[in-house]
C-alpha atoms as a PDB file:
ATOM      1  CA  UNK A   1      11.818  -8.593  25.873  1.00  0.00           C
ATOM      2  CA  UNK A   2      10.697  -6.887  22.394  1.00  0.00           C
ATOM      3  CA  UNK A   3      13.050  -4.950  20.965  1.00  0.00           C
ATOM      4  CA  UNK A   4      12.170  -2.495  17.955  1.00  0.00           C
ATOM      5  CA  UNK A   5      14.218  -2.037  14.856  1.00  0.00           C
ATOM      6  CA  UNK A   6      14.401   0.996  12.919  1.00  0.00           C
ATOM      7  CA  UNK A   7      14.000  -1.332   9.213  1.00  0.00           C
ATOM      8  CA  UNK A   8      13.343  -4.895   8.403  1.00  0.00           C
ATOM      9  CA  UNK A   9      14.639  -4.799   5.132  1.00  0.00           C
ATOM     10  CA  UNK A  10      15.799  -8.810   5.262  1.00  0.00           C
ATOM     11  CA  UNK A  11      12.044  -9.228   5.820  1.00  0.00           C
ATOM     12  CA  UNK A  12      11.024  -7.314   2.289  1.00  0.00           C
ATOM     13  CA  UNK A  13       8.178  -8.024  -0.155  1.00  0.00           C
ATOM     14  CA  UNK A  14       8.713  -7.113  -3.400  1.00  0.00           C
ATOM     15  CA  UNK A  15       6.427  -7.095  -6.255  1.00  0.00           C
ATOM     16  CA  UNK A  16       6.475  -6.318  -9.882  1.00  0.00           C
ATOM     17  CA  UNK A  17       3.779  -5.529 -12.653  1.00  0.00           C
ATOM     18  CA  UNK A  18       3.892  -4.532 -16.126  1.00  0.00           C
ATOM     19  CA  UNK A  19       1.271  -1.916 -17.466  1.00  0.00           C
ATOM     20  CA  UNK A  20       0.476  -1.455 -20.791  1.00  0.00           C
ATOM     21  CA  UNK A  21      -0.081   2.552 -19.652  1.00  0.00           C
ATOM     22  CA  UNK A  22       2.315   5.638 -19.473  1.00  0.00           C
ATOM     23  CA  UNK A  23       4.309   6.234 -16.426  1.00  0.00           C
ATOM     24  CA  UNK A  24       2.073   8.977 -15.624  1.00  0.00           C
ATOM     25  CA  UNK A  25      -1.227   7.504 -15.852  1.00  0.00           C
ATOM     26  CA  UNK A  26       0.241   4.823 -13.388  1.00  0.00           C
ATOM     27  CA  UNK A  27       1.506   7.734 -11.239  1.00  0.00           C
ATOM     28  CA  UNK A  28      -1.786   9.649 -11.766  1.00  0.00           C
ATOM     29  CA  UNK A  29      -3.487   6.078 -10.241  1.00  0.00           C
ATOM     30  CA  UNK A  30      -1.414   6.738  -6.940  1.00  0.00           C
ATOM     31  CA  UNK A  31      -2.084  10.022  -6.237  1.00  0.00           C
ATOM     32  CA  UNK A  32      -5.531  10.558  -6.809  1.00  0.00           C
ATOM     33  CA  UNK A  33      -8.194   9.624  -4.270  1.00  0.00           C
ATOM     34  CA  UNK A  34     -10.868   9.287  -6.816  1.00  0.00           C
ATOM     35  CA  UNK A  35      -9.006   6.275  -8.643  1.00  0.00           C
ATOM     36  CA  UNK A  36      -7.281   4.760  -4.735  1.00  0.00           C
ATOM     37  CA  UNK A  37     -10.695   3.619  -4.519  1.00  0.00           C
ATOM     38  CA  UNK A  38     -11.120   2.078  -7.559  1.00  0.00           C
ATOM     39  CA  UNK A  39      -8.067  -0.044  -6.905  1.00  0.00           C
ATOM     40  CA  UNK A  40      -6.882  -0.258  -3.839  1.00  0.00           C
ATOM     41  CA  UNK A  41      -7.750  -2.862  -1.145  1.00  0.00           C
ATOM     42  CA  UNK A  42      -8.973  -6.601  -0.917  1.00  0.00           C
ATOM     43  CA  UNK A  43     -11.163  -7.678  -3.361  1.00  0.00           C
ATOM     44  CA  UNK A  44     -15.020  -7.854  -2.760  1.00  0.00           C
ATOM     45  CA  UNK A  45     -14.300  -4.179  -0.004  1.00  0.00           C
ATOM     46  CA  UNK A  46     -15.115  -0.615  -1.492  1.00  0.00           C
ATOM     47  CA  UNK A  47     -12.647   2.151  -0.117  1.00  0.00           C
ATOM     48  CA  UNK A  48     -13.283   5.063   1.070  1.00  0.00           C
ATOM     49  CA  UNK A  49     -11.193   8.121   1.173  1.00  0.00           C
ATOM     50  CA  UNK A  50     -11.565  10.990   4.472  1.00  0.00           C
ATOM     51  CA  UNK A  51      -8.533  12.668   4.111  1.00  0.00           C
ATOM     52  CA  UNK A  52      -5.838  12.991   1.439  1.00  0.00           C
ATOM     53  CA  UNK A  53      -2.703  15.213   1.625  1.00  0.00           C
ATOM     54  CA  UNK A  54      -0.499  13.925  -1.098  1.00  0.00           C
ATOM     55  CA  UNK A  55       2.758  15.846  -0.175  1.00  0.00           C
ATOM     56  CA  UNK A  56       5.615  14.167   2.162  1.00  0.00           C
ATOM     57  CA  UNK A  57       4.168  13.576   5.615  1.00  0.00           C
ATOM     58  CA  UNK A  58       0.729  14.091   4.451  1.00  0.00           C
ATOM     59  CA  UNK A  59      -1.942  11.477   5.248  1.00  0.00           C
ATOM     60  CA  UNK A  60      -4.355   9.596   3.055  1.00  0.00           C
ATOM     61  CA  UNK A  61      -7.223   8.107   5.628  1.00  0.00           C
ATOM     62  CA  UNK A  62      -9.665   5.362   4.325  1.00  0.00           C
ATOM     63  CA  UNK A  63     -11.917   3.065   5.550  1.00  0.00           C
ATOM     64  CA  UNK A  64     -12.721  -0.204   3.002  1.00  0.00           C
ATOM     65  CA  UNK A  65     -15.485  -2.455   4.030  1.00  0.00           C
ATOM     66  CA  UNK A  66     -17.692  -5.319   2.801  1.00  0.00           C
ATOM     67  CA  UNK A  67     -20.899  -6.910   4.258  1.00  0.00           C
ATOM     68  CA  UNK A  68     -19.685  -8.116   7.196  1.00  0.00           C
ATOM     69  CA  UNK A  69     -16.630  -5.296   8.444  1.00  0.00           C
ATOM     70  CA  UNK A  70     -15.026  -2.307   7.803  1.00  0.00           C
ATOM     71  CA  UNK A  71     -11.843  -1.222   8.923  1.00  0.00           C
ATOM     72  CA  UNK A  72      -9.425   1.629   8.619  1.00  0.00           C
ATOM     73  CA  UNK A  73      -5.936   2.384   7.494  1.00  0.00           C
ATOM     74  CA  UNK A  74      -3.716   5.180   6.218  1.00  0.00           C
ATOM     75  CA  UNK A  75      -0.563   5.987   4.326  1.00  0.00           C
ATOM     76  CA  UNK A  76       1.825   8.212   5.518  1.00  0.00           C
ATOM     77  CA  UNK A  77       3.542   9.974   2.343  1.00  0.00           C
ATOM     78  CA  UNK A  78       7.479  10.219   2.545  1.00  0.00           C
ATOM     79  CA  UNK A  79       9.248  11.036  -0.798  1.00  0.00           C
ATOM     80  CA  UNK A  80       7.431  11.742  -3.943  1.00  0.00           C
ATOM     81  CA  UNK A  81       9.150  12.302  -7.453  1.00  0.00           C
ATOM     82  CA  UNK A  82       6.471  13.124 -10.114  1.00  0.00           C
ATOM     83  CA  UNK A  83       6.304  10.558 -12.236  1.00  0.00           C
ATOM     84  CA  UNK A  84       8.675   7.931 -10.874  1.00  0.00           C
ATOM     85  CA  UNK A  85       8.358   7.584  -6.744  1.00  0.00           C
ATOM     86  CA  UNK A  86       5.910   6.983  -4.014  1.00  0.00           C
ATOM     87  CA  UNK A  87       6.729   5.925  -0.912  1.00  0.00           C
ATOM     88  CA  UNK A  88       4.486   6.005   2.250  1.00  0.00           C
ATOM     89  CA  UNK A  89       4.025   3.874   5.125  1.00  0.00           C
ATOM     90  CA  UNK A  90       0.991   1.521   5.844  1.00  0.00           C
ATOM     91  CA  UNK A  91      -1.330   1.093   8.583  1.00  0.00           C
ATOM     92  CA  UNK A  92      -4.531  -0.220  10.204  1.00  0.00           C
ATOM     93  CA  UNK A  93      -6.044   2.819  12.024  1.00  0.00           C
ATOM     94  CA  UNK A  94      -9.387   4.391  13.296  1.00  0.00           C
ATOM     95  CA  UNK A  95     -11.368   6.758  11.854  1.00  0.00           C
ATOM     96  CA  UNK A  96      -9.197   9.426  13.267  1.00  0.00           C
ATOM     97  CA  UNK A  97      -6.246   8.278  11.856  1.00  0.00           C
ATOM     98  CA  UNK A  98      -4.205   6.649  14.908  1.00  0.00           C
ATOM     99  CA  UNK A  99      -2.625   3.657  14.511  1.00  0.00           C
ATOM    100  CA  UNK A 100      -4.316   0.535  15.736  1.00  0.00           C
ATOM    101  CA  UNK A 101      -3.537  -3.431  15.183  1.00  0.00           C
ATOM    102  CA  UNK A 102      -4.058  -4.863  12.284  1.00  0.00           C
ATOM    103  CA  UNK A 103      -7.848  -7.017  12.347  1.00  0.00           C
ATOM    104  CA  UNK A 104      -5.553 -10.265  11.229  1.00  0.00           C
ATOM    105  CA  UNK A 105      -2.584 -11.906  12.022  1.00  0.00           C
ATOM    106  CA  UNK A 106      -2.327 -11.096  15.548  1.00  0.00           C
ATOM    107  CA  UNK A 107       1.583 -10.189  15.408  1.00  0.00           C
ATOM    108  CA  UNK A 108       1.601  -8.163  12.055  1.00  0.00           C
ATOM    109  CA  UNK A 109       4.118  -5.285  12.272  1.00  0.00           C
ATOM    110  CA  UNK A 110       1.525  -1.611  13.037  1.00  0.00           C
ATOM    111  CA  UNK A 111       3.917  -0.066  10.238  1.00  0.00           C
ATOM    112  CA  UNK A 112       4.784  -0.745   6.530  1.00  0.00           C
ATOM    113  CA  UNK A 113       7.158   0.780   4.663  1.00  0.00           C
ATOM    114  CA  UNK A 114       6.194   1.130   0.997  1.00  0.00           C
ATOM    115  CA  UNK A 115       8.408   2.095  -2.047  1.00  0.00           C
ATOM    116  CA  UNK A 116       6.967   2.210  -5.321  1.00  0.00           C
ATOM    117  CA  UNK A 117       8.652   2.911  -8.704  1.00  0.00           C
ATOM    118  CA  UNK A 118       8.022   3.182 -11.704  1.00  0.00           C
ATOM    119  CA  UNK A 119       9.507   2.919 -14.768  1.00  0.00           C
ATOM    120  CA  UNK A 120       8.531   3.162 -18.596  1.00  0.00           C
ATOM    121  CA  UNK A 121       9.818   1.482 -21.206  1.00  0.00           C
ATOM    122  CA  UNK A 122       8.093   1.278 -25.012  1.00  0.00           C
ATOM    123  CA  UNK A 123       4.734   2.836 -23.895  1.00  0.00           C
ATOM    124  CA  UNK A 124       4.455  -0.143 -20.814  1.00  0.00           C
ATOM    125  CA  UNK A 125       5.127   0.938 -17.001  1.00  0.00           C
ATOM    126  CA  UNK A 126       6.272  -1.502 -14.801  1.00  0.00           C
ATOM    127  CA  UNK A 127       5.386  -0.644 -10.766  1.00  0.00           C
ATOM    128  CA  UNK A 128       7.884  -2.208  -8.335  1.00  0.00           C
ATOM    129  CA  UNK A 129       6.710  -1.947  -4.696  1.00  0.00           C
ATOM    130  CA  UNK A 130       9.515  -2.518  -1.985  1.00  0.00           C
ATOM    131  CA  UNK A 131       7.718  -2.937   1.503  1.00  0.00           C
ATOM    132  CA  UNK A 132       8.771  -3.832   4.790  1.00  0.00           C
ATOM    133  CA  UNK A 133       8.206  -3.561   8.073  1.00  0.00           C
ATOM    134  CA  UNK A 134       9.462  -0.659   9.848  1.00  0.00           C
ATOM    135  CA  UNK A 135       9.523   0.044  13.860  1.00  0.00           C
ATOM    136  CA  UNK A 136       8.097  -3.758  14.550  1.00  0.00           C
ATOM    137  CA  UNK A 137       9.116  -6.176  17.188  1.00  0.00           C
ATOM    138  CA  UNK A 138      10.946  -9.366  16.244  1.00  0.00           C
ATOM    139  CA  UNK A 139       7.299 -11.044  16.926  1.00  0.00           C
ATOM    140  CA  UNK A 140       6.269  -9.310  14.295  1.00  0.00           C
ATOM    141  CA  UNK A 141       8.882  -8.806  11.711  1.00  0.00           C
ATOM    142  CA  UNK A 142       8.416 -13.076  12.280  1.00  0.00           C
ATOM    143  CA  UNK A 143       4.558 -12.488  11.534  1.00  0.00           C
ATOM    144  CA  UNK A 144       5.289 -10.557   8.493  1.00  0.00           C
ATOM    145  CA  UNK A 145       7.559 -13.473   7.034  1.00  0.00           C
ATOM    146  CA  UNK A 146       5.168 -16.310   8.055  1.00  0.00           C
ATOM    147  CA  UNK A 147       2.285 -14.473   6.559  1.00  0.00           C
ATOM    148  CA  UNK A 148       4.240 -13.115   3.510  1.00  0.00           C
ATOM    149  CA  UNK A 149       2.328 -14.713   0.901  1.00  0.00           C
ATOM    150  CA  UNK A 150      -0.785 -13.522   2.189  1.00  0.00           C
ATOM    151  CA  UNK A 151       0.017 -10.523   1.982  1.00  0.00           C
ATOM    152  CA  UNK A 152       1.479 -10.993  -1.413  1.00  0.00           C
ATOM    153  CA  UNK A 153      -1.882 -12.502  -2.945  1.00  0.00           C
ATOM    154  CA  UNK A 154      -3.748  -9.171  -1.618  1.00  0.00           C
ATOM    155  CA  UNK A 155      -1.135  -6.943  -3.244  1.00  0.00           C
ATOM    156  CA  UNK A 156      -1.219  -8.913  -6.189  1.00  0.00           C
ATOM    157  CA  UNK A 157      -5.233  -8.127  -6.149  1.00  0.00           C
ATOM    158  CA  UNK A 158      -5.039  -4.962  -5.958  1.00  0.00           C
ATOM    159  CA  UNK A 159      -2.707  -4.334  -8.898  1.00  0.00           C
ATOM    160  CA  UNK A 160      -4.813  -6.545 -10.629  1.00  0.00           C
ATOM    161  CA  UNK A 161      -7.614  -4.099 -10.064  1.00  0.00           C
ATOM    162  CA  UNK A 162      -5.188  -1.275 -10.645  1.00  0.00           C
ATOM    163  CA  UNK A 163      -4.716  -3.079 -14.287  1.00  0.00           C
ATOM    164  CA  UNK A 164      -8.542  -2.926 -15.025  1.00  0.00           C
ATOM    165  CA  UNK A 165      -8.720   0.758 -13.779  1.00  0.00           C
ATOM    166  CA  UNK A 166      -5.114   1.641 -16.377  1.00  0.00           C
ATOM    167  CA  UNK A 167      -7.638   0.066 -18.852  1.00  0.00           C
ATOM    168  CA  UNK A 168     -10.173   2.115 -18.432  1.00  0.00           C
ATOM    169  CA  UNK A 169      -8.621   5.320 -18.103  1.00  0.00           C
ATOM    170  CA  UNK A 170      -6.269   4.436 -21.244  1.00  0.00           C
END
């Protein structure tokens, strides 16, 4: 039988990257819809944005897609300290915003638990994000450790893109 557990915090990701931007453009980057979708999401997809309510247990719903697919997924805000915290949880969803399984990994966990902070030091912000899978079955809090590095390469991506956008906006 599949059980559920509340958190899967053995199972965490964590990932770390230095800006050379203040803390608040960095913050500004997370809570703006107009610059999600210049960073956010798998290389080669544009994003999207439907719906954003950037306030704890507000919703941002997007849709990123490429030539071949598009899919959906949303954050669900929890605590937000101006200009140090974001957390929200992750998931694939339709266009409506319900939660549907993931289009990869056939066991991935339907919910993600995000923490971001941030921290500035000398003019440089460095962005730790936390995640884990939260409410999943042991099938796929196993899914989310076998495919760990996957998902870490995609992160990875994204603040890569995040690091051209900090650039930009600098």
């Amino acid at each position: 039988m599949q059980t559920k557990n509340q958190t899967s915090k053995e199972a965490a990701l964590t990932i770390a990257k230095e800006f050379n931007a203040p803390i608040q453009l960095v913050f500004d980057a997370l809570s703006n819809p107009d610059a999600l979708v210049e960073w956010w999401g798998p290389v080669g997809y544009t994003m999207t944005v439907t719906r954003f309510d950037f306030t704890p247990r507000g919703i941002c719903l997007f849709k990123m897609e490429n030539k071949e697919r598009g899919m959906w997924a949303r954050f669900i805000y929890g605590q937000i300290k101006s200009p140090e915290l974001v957390e929200f949880t992750l998931s694939f969803s339709d266009e409506k915003g319900g939660i549907t399984k993931a289009p990869f990994f056939e066991n991935w966990p339907l919910e993600i638990f995000n923490i971001i902070t941030l921290t500035e030091q000398g003019g440089k912000t460095t962005l730790t994000n936390n995640c884990f899978p939260v409410n999943a079955t042991n099938e796929e809090i196993s899914s989310f450790e076998e495919n760990k590095l996957s998902f870490n390469e995609g992160l990875s991506a994204s603040l890569e893109k995040l690091k051209i956008y900090l650039l930009k906006n600098n």
